[in-house]
Protein backbone atom coordinates (compact mmCIF):
# COMPACT_ATOMS: atom_id res chain seq x y z
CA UNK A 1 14.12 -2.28 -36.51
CA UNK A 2 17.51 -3.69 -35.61
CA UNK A 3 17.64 -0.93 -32.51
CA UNK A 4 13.97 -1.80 -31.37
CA UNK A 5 14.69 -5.61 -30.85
CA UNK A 6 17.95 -4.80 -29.29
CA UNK A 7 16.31 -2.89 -26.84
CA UNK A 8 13.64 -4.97 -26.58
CA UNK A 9 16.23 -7.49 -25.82
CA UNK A 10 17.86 -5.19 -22.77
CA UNK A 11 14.08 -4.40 -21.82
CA UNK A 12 13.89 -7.84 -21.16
CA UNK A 13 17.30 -8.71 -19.75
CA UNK A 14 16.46 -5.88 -17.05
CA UNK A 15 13.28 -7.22 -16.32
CA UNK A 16 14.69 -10.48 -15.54
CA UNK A 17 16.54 -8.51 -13.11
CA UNK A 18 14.10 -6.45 -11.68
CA UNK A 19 11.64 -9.44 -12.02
CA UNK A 20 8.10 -8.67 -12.94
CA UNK A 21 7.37 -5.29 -12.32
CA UNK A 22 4.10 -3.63 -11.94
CA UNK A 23 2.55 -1.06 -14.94
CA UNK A 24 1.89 2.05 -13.70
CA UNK A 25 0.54 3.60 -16.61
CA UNK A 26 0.69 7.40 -15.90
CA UNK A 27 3.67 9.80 -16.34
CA UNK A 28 4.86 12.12 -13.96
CA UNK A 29 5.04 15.95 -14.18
CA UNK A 30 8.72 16.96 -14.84
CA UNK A 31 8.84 18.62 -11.49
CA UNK A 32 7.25 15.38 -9.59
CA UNK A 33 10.18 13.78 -11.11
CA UNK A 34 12.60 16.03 -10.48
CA UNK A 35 11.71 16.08 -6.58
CA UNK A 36 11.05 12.82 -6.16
CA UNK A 37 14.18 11.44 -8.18
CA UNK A 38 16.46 14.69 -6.54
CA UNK A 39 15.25 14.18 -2.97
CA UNK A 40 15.67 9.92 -2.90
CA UNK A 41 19.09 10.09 -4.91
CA UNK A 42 20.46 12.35 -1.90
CA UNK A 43 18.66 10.13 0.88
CA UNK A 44 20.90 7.26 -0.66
CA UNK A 45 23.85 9.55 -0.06
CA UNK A 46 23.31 10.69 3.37
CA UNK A 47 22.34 13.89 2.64
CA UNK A 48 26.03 14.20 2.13
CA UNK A 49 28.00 16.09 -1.10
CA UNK A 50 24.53 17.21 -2.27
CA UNK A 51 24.57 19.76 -5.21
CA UNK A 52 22.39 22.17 -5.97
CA UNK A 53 20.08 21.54 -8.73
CA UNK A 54 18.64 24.59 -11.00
CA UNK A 55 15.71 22.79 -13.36
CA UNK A 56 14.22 24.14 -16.60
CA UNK A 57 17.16 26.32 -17.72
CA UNK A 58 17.06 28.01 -20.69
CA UNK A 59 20.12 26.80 -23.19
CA UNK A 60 22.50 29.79 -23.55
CA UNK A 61 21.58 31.32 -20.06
CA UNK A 62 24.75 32.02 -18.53
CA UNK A 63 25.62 29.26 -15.16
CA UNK A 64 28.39 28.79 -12.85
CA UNK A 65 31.09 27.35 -15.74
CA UNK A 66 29.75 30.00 -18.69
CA UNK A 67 27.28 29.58 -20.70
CA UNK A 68 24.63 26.07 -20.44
CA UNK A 69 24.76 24.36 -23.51
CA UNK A 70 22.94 21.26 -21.93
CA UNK A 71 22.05 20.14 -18.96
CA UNK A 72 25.28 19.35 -17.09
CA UNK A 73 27.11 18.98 -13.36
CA UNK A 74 29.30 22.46 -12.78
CA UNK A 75 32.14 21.83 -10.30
CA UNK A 76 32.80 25.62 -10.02
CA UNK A 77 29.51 26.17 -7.96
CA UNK A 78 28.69 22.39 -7.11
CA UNK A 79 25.45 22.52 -9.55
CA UNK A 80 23.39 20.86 -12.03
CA UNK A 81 21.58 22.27 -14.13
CA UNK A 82 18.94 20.52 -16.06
CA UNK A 83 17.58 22.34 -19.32
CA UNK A 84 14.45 22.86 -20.11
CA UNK A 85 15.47 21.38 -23.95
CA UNK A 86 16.97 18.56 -22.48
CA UNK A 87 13.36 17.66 -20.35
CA UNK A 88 11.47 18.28 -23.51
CA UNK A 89 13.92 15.51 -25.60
CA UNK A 90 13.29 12.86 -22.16
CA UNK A 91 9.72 12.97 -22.63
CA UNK A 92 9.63 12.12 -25.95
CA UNK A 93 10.72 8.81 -24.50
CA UNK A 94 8.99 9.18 -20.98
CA UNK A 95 9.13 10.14 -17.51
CA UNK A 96 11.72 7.82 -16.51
CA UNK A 97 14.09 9.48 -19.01
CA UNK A 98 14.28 12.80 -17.88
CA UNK A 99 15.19 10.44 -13.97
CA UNK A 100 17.92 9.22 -15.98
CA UNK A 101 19.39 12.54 -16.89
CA UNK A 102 19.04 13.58 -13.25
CA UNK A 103 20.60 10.66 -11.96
CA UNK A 104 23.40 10.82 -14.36
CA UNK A 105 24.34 14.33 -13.39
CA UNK A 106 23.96 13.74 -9.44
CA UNK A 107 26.19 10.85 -10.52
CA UNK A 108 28.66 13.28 -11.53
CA UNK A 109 28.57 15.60 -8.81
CA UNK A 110 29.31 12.68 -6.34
CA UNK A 111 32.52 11.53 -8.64
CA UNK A 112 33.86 14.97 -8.23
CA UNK A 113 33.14 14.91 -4.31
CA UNK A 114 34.08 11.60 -3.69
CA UNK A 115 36.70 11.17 -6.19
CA UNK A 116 35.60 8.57 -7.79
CA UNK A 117 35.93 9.69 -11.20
CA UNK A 118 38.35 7.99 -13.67
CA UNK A 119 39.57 10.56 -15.53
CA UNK A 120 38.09 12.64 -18.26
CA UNK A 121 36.18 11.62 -21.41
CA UNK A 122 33.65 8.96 -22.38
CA UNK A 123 35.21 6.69 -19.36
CA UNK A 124 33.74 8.90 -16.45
CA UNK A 125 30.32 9.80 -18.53
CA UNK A 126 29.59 5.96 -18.45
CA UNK A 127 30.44 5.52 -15.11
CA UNK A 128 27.99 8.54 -14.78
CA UNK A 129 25.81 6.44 -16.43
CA UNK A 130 26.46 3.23 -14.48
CA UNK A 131 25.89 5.43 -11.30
CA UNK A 132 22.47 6.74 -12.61
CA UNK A 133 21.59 3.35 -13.17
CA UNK A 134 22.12 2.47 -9.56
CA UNK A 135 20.54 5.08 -8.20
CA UNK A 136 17.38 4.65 -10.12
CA UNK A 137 17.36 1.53 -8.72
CA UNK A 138 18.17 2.50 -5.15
CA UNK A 139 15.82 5.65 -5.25
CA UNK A 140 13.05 4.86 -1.82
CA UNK A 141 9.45 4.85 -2.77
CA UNK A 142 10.36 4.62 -6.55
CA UNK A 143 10.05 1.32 -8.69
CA UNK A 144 10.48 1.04 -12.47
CA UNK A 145 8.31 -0.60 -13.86
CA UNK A 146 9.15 -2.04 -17.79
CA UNK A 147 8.12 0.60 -19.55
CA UNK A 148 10.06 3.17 -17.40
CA UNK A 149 13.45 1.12 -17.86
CA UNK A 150 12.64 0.82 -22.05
CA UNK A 151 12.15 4.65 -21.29
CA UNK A 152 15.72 5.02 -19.75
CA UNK A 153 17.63 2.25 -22.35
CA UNK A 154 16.06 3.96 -25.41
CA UNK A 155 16.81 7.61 -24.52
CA UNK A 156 20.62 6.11 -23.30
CA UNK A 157 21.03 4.46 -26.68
CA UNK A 158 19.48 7.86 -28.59
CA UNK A 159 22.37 9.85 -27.02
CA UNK A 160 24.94 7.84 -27.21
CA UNK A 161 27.54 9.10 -29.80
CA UNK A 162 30.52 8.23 -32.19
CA UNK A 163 32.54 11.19 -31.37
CA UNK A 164 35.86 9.60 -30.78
CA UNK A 165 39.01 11.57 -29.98
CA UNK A 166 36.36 14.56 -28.89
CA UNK A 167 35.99 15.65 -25.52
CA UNK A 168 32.35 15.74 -25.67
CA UNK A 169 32.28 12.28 -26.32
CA UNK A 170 30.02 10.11 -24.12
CA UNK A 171 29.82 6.84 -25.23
CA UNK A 172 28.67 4.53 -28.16
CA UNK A 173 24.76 4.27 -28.01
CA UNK A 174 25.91 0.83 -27.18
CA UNK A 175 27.63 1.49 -24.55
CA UNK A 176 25.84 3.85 -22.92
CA UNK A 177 22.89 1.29 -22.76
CA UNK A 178 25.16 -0.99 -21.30
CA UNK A 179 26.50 1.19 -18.80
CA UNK A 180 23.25 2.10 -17.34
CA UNK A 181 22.21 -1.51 -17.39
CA UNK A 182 25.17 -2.68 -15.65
CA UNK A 183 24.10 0.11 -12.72
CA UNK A 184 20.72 -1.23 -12.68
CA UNK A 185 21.41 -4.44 -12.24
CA UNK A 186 24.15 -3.38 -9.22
CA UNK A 187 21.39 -2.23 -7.64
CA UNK A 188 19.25 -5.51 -7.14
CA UNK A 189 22.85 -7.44 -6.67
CA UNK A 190 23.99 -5.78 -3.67
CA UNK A 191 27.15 -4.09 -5.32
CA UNK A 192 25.39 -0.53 -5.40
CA UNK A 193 28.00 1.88 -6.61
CA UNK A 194 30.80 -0.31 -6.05
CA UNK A 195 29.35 -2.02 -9.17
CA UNK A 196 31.04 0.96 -11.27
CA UNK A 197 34.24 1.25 -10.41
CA UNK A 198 36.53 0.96 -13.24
């Protein structure tokens, strides 16, 4: 209960942001999303940096830095991968999820080629996720409406972790939230991804 209303209460915070945003109703096919999110995420780059992506892989199916455990940004062979466990999990919380996870591992591949990355650890994955949030509101032809963006802060705040010390660690469901938010709201402000530099 205490997680619904406080993501009822970023829902709502965003949408101030956003301001009222139109219901679209429908959900997307995974690979709509994955075109459409892919394609306008490297139209706000310039076409410049761009990774390949490799969508619906198979956890334990052997990629560029060993074996994919989850969907993840390789720097070895300038990749992300995007498992087909991982697109599963997003829809359980909607289209706009699964744009999130996309976003946030673009977001990576441009703090590796830009260097723009902080360091290792939770501090780069939520700039990762500040970036995604940016982009997803940057994307051309794309708007969130609020269902997509309680879509993206509930499936930030169900991965969020409290694995402190590891190197796996990504953030504080919390956090993770917030960091998106913050990227969100960088978008409508005019800060972009200058909005996440730490």
């Amino acid at each position: 209960m205490k997680i619904f209303k406080a993501l009822t209460t970023v829902a709502i915070a965003i949408g101030t942001v956003f301001g009222t945003l139109p219901v679209y109703g429908r959900e997307w096919h995974p690979r709509r999303v994955v075109n459409e999110v892919y394609s306008g995420i490297q139209k706000i780059h310039g076409y410049k940096a761009t990774p390949r992506l490799i969508w619906n892989v198979t956890r334990g199916k052997r990629g560029g830095c060993g074996p994919i455990r989850g969907s993840h940004y390789c720097t070895k062979n300038h990749t992300v991968y995007i498992t087909s466990t991982d697109i599963r999990m997003a829809y359980q919380h909607g289209d706009a999820a699964l744009a999130y996870i996309i976003a946030h591992e673009y977001a990576h591949a441009m703090q590796t080629a830009y260097q723009f990355r902080p360091g290792v650890g939770h501090i780069t994955e939520l700039q990762a996720d500040c970036l995604a949030g940016v982009y997803l509101g940057l994307i051309p032809n794309i708007v969130l409406d609020n269902k997509d963006i309680r879509e993206v802060a509930s499936f930030a705040h169900r991965i969020g972790d409290y694995a402190w010390g590891s190197v796996h660690h990504h953030g504080t469901p919390k956090q993770r939230v917030k960091a998106v938010v913050h990227g969100m709201r960088g978008s409508v402000n005019g800060k972009g991804v200058s909005a996440c530099r730490v």
